[in-house]
Protein backbone atom coordinates (compact mmCIF):
# COMPACT_ATOMS: atom_id res chain seq x y z
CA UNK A 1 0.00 0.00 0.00
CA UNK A 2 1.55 3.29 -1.13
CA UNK A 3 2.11 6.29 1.75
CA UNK A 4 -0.08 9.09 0.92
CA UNK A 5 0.75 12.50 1.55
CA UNK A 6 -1.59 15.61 3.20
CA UNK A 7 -1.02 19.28 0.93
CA UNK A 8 -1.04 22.03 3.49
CA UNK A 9 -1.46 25.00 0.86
CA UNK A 10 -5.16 26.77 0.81
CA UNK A 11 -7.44 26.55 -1.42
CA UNK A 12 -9.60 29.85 -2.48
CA UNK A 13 -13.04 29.12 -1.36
CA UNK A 14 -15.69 29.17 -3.96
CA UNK A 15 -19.35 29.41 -3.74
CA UNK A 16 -21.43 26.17 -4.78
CA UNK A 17 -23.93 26.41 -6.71
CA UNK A 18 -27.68 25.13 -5.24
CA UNK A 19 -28.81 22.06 -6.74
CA UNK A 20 -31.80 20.75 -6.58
CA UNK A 21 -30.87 16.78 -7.13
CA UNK A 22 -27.62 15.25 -6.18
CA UNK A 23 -27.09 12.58 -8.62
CA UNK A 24 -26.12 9.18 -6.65
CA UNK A 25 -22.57 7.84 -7.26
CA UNK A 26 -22.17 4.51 -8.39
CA UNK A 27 -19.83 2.05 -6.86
CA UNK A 28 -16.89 2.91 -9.67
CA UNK A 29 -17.57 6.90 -9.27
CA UNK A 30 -17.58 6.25 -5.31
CA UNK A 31 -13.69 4.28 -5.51
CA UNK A 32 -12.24 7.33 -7.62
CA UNK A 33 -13.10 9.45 -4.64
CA UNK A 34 -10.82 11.09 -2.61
CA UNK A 35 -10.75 9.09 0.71
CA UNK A 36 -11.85 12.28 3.67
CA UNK A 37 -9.32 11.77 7.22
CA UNK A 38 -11.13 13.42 10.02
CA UNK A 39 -9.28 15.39 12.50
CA UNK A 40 -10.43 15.54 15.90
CA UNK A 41 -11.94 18.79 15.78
CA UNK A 42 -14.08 18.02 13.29
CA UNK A 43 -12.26 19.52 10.16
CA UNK A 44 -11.54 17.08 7.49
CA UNK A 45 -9.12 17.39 4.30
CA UNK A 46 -9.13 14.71 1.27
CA UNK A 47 -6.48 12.33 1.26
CA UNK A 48 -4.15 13.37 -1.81
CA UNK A 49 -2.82 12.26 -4.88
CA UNK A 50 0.95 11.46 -5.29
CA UNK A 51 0.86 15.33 -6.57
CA UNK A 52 0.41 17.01 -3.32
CA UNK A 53 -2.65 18.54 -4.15
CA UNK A 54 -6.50 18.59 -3.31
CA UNK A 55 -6.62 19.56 0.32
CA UNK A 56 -7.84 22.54 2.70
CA UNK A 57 -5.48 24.28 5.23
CA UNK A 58 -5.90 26.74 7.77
CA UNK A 59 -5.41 24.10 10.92
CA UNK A 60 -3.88 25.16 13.93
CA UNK A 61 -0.66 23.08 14.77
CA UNK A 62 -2.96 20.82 16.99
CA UNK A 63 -4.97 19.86 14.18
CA UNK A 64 -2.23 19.12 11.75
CA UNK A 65 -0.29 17.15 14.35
CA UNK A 66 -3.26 15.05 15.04
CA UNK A 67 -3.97 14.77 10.63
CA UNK A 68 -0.91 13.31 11.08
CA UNK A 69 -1.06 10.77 13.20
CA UNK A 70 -4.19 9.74 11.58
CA UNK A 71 -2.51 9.45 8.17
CA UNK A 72 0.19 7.23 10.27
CA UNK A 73 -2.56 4.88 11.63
CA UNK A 74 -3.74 4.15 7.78
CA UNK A 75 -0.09 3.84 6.88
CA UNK A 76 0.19 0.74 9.82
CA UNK A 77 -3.21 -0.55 9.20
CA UNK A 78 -1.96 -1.32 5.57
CA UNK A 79 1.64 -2.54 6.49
CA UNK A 80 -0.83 -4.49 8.74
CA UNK A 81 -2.69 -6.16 5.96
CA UNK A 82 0.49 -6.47 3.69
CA UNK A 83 2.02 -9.20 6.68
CA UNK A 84 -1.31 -10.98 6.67
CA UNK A 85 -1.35 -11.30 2.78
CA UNK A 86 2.58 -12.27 3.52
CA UNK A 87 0.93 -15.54 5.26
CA UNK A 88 2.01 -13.91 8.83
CA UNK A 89 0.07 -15.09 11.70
CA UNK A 90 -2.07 -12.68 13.24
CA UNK A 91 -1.05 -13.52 16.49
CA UNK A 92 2.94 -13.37 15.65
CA UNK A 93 3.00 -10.11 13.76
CA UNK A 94 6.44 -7.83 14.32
CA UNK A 95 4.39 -4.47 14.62
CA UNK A 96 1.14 -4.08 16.99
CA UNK A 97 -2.24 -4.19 15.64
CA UNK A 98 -3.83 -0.67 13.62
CA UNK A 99 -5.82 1.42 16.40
CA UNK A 100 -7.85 2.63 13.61
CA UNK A 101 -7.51 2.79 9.41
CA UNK A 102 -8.20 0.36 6.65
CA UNK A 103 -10.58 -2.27 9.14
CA UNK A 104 -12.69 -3.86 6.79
CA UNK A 105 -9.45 -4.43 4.42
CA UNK A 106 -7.56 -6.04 7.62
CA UNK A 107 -10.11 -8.00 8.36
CA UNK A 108 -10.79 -9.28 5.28
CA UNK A 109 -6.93 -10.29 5.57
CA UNK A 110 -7.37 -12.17 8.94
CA UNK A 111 -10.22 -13.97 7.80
CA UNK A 112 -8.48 -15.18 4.30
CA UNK A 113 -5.21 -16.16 6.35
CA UNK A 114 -7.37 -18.55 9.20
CA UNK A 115 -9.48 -20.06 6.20
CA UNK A 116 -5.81 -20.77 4.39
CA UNK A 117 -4.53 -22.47 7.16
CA UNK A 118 -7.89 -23.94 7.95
CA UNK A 119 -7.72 -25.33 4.46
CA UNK A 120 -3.99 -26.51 5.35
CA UNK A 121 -5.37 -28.36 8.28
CA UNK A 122 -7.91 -30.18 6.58
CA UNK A 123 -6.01 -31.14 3.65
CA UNK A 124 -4.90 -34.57 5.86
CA UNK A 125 -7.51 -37.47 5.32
CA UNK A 126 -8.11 -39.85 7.28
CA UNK A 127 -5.97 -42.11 5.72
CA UNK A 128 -2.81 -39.84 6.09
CA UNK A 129 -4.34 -39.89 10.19
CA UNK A 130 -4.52 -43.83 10.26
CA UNK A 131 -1.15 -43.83 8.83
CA UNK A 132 0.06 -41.25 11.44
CA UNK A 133 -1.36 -43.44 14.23
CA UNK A 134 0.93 -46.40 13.21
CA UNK A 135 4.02 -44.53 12.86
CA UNK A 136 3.32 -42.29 15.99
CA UNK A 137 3.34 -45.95 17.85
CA UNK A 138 6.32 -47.49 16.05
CA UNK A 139 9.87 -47.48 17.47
CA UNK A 140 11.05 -46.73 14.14
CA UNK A 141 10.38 -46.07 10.80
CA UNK A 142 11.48 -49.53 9.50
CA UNK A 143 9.01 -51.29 12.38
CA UNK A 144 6.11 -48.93 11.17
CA UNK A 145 6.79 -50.41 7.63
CA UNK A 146 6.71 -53.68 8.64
CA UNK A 147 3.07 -53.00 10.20
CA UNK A 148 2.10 -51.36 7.33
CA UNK A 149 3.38 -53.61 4.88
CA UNK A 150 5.70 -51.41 2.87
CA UNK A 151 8.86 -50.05 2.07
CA UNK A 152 10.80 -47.85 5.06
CA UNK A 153 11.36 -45.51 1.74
CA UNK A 154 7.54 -45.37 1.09
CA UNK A 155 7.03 -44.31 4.77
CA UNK A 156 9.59 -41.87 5.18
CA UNK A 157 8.19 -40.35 1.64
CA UNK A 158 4.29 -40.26 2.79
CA UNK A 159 5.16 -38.81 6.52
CA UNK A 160 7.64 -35.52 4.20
CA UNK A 161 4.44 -35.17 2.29
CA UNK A 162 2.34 -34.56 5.10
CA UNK A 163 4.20 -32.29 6.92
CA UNK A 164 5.18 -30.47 3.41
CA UNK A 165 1.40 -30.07 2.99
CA UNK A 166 0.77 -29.36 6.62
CA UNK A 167 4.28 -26.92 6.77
CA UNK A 168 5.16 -28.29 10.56
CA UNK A 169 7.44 -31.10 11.00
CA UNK A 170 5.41 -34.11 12.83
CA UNK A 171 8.53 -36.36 13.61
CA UNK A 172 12.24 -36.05 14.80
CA UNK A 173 14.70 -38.98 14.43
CA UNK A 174 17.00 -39.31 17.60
CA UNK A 175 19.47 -41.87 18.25
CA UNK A 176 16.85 -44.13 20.77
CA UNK A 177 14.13 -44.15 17.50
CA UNK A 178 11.27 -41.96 16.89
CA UNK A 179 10.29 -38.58 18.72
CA UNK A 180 6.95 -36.55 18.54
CA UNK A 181 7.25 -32.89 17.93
CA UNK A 182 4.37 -30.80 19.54
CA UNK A 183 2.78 -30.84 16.35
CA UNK A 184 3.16 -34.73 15.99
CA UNK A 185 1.35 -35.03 19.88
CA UNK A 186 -1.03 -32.85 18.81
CA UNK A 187 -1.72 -34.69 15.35
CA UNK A 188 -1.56 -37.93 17.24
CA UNK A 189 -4.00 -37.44 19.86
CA UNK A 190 -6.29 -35.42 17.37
CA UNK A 191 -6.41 -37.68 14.79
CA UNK A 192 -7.34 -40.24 16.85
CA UNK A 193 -10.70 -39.06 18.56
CA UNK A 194 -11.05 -38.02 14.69
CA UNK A 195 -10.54 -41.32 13.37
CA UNK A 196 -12.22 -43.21 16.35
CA UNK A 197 -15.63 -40.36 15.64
CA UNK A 198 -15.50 -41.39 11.82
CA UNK A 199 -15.79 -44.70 12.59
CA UNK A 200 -18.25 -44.67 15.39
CA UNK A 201 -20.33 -42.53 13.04
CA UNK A 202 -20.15 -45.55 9.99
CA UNK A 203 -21.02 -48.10 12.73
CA UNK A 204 -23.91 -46.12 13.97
CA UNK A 205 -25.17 -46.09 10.09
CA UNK A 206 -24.22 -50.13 10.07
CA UNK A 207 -26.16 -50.30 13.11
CA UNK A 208 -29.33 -49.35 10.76
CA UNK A 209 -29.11 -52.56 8.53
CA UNK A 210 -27.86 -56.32 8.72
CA UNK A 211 -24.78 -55.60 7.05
CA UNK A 212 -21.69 -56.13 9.03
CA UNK A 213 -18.82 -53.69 7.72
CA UNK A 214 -15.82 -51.65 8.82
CA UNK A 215 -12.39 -52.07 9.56
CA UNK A 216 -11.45 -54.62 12.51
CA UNK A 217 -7.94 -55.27 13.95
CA UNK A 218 -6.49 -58.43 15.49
CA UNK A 219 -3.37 -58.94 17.20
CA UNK A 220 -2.18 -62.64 17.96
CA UNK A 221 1.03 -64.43 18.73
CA UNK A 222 2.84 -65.39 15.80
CA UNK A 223 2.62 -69.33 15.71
CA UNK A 224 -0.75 -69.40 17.33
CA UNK A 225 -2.31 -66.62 14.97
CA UNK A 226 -0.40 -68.11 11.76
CA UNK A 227 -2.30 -71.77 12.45
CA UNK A 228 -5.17 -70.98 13.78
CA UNK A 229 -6.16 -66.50 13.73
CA UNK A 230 -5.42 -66.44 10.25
CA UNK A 231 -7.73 -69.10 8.84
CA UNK A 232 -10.52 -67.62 11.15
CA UNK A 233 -9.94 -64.13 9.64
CA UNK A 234 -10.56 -65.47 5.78
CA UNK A 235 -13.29 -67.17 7.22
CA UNK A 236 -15.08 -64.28 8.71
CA UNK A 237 -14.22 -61.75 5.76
CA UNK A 238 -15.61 -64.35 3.17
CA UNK A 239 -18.94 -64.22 5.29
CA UNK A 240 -18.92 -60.52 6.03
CA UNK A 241 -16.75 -59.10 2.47
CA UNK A 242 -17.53 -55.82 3.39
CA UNK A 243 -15.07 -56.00 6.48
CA UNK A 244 -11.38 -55.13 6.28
CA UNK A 245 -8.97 -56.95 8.84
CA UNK A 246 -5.54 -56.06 9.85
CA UNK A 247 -4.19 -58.76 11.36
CA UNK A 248 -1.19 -57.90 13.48
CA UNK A 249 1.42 -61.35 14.56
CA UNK A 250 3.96 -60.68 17.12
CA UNK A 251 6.45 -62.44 19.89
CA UNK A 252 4.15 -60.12 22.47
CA UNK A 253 0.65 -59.48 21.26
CA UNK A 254 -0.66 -58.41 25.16
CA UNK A 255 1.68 -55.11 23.81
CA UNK A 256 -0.35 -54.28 21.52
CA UNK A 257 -3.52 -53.40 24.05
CA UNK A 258 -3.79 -49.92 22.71
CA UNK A 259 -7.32 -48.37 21.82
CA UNK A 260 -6.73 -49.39 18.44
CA UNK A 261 -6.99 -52.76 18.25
CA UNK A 262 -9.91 -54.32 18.24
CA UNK A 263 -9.04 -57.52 19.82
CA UNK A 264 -6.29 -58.97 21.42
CA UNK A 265 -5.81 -62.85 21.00
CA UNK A 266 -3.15 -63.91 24.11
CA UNK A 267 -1.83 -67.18 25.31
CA UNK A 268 -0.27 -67.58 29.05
CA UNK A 269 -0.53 -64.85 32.13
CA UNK A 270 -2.08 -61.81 32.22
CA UNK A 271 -0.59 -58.67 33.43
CA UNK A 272 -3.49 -56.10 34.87
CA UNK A 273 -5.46 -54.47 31.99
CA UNK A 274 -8.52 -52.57 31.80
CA UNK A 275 -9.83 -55.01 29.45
CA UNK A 276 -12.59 -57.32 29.36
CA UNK A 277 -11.07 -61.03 28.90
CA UNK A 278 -12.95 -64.22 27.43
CA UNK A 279 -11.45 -67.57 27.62
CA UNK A 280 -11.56 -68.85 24.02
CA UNK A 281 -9.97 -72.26 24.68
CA UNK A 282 -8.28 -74.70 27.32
CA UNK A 283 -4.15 -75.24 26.48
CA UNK A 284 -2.36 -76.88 29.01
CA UNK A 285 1.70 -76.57 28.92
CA UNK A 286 3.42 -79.80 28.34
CA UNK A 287 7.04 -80.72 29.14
CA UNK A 288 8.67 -82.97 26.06
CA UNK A 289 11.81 -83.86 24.65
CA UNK A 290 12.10 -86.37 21.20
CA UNK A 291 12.57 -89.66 21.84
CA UNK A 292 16.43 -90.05 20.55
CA UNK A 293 17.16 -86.79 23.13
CA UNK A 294 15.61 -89.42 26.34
CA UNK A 295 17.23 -92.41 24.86
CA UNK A 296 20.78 -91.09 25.43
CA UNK A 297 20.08 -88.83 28.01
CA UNK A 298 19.99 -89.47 31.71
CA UNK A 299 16.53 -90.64 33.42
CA UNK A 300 14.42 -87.50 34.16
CA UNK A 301 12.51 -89.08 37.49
CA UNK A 302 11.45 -85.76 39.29
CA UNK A 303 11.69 -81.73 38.08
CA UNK A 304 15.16 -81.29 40.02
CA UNK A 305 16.52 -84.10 37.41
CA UNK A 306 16.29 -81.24 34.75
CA UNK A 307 19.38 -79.31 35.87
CA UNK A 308 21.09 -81.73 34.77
CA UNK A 309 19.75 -81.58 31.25
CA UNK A 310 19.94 -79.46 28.04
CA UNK A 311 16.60 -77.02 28.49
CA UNK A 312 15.22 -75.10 25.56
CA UNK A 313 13.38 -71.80 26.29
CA UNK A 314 10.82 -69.84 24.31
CA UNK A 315 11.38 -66.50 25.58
CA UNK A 316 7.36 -65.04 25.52
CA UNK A 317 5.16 -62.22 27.37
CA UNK A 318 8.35 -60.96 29.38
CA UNK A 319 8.46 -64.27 31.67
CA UNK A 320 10.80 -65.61 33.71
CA UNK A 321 11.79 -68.42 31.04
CA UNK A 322 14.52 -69.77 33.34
CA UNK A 323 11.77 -70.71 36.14
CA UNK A 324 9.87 -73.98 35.32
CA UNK A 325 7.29 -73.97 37.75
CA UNK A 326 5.20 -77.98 38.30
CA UNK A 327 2.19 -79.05 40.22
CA UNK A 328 1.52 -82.98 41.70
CA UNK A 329 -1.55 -84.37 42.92
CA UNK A 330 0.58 -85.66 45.74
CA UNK A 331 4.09 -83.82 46.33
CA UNK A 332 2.52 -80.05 45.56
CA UNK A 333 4.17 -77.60 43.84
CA UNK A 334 7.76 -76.73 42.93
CA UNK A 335 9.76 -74.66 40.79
CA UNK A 336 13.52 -75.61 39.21
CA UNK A 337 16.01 -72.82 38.15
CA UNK A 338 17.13 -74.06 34.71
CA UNK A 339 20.15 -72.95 32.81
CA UNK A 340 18.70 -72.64 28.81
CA UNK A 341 21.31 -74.02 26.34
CA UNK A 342 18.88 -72.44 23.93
CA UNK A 343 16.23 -69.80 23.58
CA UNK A 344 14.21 -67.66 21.04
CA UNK A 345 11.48 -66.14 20.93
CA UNK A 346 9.78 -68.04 18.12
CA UNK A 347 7.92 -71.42 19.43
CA UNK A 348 8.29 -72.68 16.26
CA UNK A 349 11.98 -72.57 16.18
CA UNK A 350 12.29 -74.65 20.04
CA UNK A 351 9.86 -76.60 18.59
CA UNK A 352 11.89 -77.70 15.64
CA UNK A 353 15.02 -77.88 18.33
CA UNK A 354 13.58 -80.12 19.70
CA UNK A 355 12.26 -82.58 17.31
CA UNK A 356 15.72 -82.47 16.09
CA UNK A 357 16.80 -83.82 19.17
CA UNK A 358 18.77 -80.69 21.18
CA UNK A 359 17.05 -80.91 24.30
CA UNK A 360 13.60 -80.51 26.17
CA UNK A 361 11.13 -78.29 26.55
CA UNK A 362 8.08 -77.00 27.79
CA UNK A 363 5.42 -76.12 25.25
CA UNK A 364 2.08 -75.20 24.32
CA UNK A 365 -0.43 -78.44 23.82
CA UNK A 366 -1.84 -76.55 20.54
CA UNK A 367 1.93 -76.54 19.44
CA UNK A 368 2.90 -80.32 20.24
CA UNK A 369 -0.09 -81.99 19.94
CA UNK A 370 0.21 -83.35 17.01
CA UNK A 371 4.11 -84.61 17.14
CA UNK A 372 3.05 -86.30 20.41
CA UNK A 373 -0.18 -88.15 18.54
CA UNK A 374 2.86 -88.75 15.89
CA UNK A 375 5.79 -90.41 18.45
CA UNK A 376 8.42 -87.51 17.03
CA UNK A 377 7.71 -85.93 20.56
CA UNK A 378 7.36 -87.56 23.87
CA UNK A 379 5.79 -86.69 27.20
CA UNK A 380 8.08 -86.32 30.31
CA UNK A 381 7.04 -86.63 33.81
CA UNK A 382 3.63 -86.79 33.17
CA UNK A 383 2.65 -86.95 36.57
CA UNK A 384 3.72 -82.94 36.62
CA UNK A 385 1.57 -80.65 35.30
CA UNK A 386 2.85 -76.44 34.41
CA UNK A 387 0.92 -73.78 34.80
CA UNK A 388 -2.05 -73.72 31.64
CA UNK A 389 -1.64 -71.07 29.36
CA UNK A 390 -5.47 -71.13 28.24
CA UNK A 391 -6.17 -68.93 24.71
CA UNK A 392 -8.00 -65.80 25.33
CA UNK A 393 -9.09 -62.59 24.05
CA UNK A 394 -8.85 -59.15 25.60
CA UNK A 395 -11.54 -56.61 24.50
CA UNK A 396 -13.24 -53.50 24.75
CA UNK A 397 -16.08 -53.07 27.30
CA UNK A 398 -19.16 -54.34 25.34
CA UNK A 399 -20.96 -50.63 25.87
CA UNK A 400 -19.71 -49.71 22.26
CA UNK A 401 -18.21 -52.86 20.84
CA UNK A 402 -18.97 -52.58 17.18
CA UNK A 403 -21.56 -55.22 15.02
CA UNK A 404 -17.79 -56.45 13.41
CA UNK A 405 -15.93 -57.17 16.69
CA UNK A 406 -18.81 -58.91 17.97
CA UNK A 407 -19.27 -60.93 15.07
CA UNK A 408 -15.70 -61.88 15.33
CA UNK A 409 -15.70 -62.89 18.50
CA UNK A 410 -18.74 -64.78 18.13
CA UNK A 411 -16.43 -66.79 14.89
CA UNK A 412 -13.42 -67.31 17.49
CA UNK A 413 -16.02 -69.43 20.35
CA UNK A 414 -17.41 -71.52 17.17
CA UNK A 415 -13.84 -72.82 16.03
CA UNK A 416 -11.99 -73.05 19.68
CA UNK A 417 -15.16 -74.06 21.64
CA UNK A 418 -13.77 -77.31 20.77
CA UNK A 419 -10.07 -76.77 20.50
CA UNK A 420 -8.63 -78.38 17.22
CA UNK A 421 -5.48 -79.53 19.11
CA UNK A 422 -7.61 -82.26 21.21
CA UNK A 423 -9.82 -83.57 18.31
């Protein structure tokens, strides 16, 4: 906005004539006006061309003084408008806000810049949110590809375009992983209650027909929910097709008891949790070994002969996997501290230990039930039982479980009622 300027030099007064009718301006004629700046005592002049020329004198030095200031105020009031149209927050300007001037034209300006940004805001979808939610939870960028099932490349190029489009950075790499900026929080916990409203709002339109639909998530253990989740999940999408699953496998599943999973399938003890828990299935723990590892091993008469033994250990659920803990009808309980020649934290891998003969273990039933049916695995000390692990799932309190998850869950009683591993 150009500076004006005020002319000081008189102008010879001249009669006007008397009209009878004033024609009206029209909205053109009215902008090639002279803009009028009011003094305080009541004497006005017209706001001049870059010539100088056009206005009345004859103030006292009070008057011009305060023409003056007024011409100032218009002055900031533009400089005012030319930082919003800049893309300056209204909020962080570097000169105070106009005491008078130009209003409508600043506001006008303040209005455009919260609608831009406004606009910026809701430029993310709620796909860019979902995928915010799983990188906000991952230790990395390379674990939140592996849950999404991509590239680390793809993910680091979809979180840049967000935050390019959003102009805040979301996510700072430090040398222990993955840290939130203030936006990221903010974006985290937003999205969220966004993405949780959006989908309470589809199920509430479900609701109002038969069909089941929606997205539903499932974490399990790896070898459990490879055997046995996974078949259940085609199942219940070929009955339902317009549900989507994520199915989530890890070494610790009872980790994954966030808000956004759905349900959580879990095998062995239970830390404390908020959640509702239903027994899907009996699974007793069985201690085993392969027949060629007992036939040139020493005897194993009682639980204190195992010290003496080669132990494999499924590390699981953050257990003490060097504590075998047994239980007889007779003798009671007791517990033997066993040095593991061997551990992982993949069942199948002890498993395959030992069948190949590299020591014993103790296992899931679902797991070894079929090599003991087979001879390639044999009880030991049957008489001592461990601790069941039982199969259950951890879920939501039923006030607001959606149409899918109950359907699910309904699916998971019909195939484990009757657990496959005892049939």
């Amino acid at each position: 906005m150009g500076s004006v300027e005020v002319s000081a030099r008189r102008q010879p007064a001249e009669k006007q004539p008397r009209a009878s009718h004033v024609p009206a301006l029209s909205p053109v004629q009215q902008r090639s006006q002279p803009k009028k700046v009011h003094g305080r005592h009541g004497r006005s002049c017209a706001v001049a061309d870059l010539t100088g020329r056009g206005c009345d004198a004859g103030r006292s030095r009070a008057e011009t003084e305060a023409a003056d200031r007024d011409v100032a105020e218009d002055q900031q009031a533009g400089l005012f408008r030319d930082d919003l149209a800049a893309g300056a927050a209204p909020d962080r300007l570097s000169r105070p806000l106009p005491s008078r001037g130009d209003y409508e034209v600043v506001n006008i300006a303040i209005n455009r810049y919260y609608i831009v940004n406004l606009t910026s805001i809701l430029m993310i979808s709620t796909d860019d949110l979902t995928f915010f939610q799983v990188v906000s939870s991952a230790t990395s960028l390379a674990e939140a590809a592996r849950r999404l099932n991509v590239t680390p490349p793809a993910v680091t190029q979809r979180l840049r375009a967000i935050e390019d489009r959003i102009g805040v950075r979301l996510i700072e790499r430090t040398s222990r992983g993955l840290s939130l900026t203030d936006e990221g929080e903010l974006v985290a916990s937003e999205g969220a209650s966004i993405i949780a409203a959006i989908e309470d709002l589809s199920e509430r339109l479900a609701s109002r027909t038969s069909k089941v639909r929606g997205h539903l998530r499932v974490a399990a253990p790896y070898g459990f929910g490879r055997r046995y989740i996974a078949p259940i999940v085609q199942e219940f999408v070929r009955k339902h097709p317009a549900v989507s699953v994520t199915l989530e496998l890890s070494d610790g599943p009872i980790r994954q008891m966030c808000e956004s999973w759905d349900v959580v399938v879990h095998i062995g003890s239970l830390p404390e949790s908020d959640r509702l828990v239903t027994t899907l299935a009996p699974n007793e723990r069985v201690l085993c070994a392969s027949p060629n590892y007992l036939q040139h091993s020493l005897p194993i008469l009682q639980p204190e002969d195992l010290v003496q033994h080669r132990c494999l250990a499924l590390r699981e659920n953050n257990e003490d996997v060097t504590l075998w803990r047994f239980t007889h009808s007779r003798h009671g309980r007791t517990t033997v501290r066993v040095r593991p020649c061997m551990s992982s934290n993949d069942g199948e891998i002890v498993r395959d230990w030992a069948l190949a003969g590299l020591g014993v273990m103790v296992r899931s039933e679902w797991d070894v039930a079929d090599d003991l049916a087979a001879g390639r695995l044999q009880s030991v000390l049957p008489a001592w039982s461990s601790p069941s692990a039982d199969v259950v799932a951890l879920l939501h309190a039923r006030q607001g479980r959606s149409r899918r998850t109950n359907g699910f869950l309904q699916t998971l009683r019909e195939r484990l009622n009757s657990p496959p591993w005892r049939r």
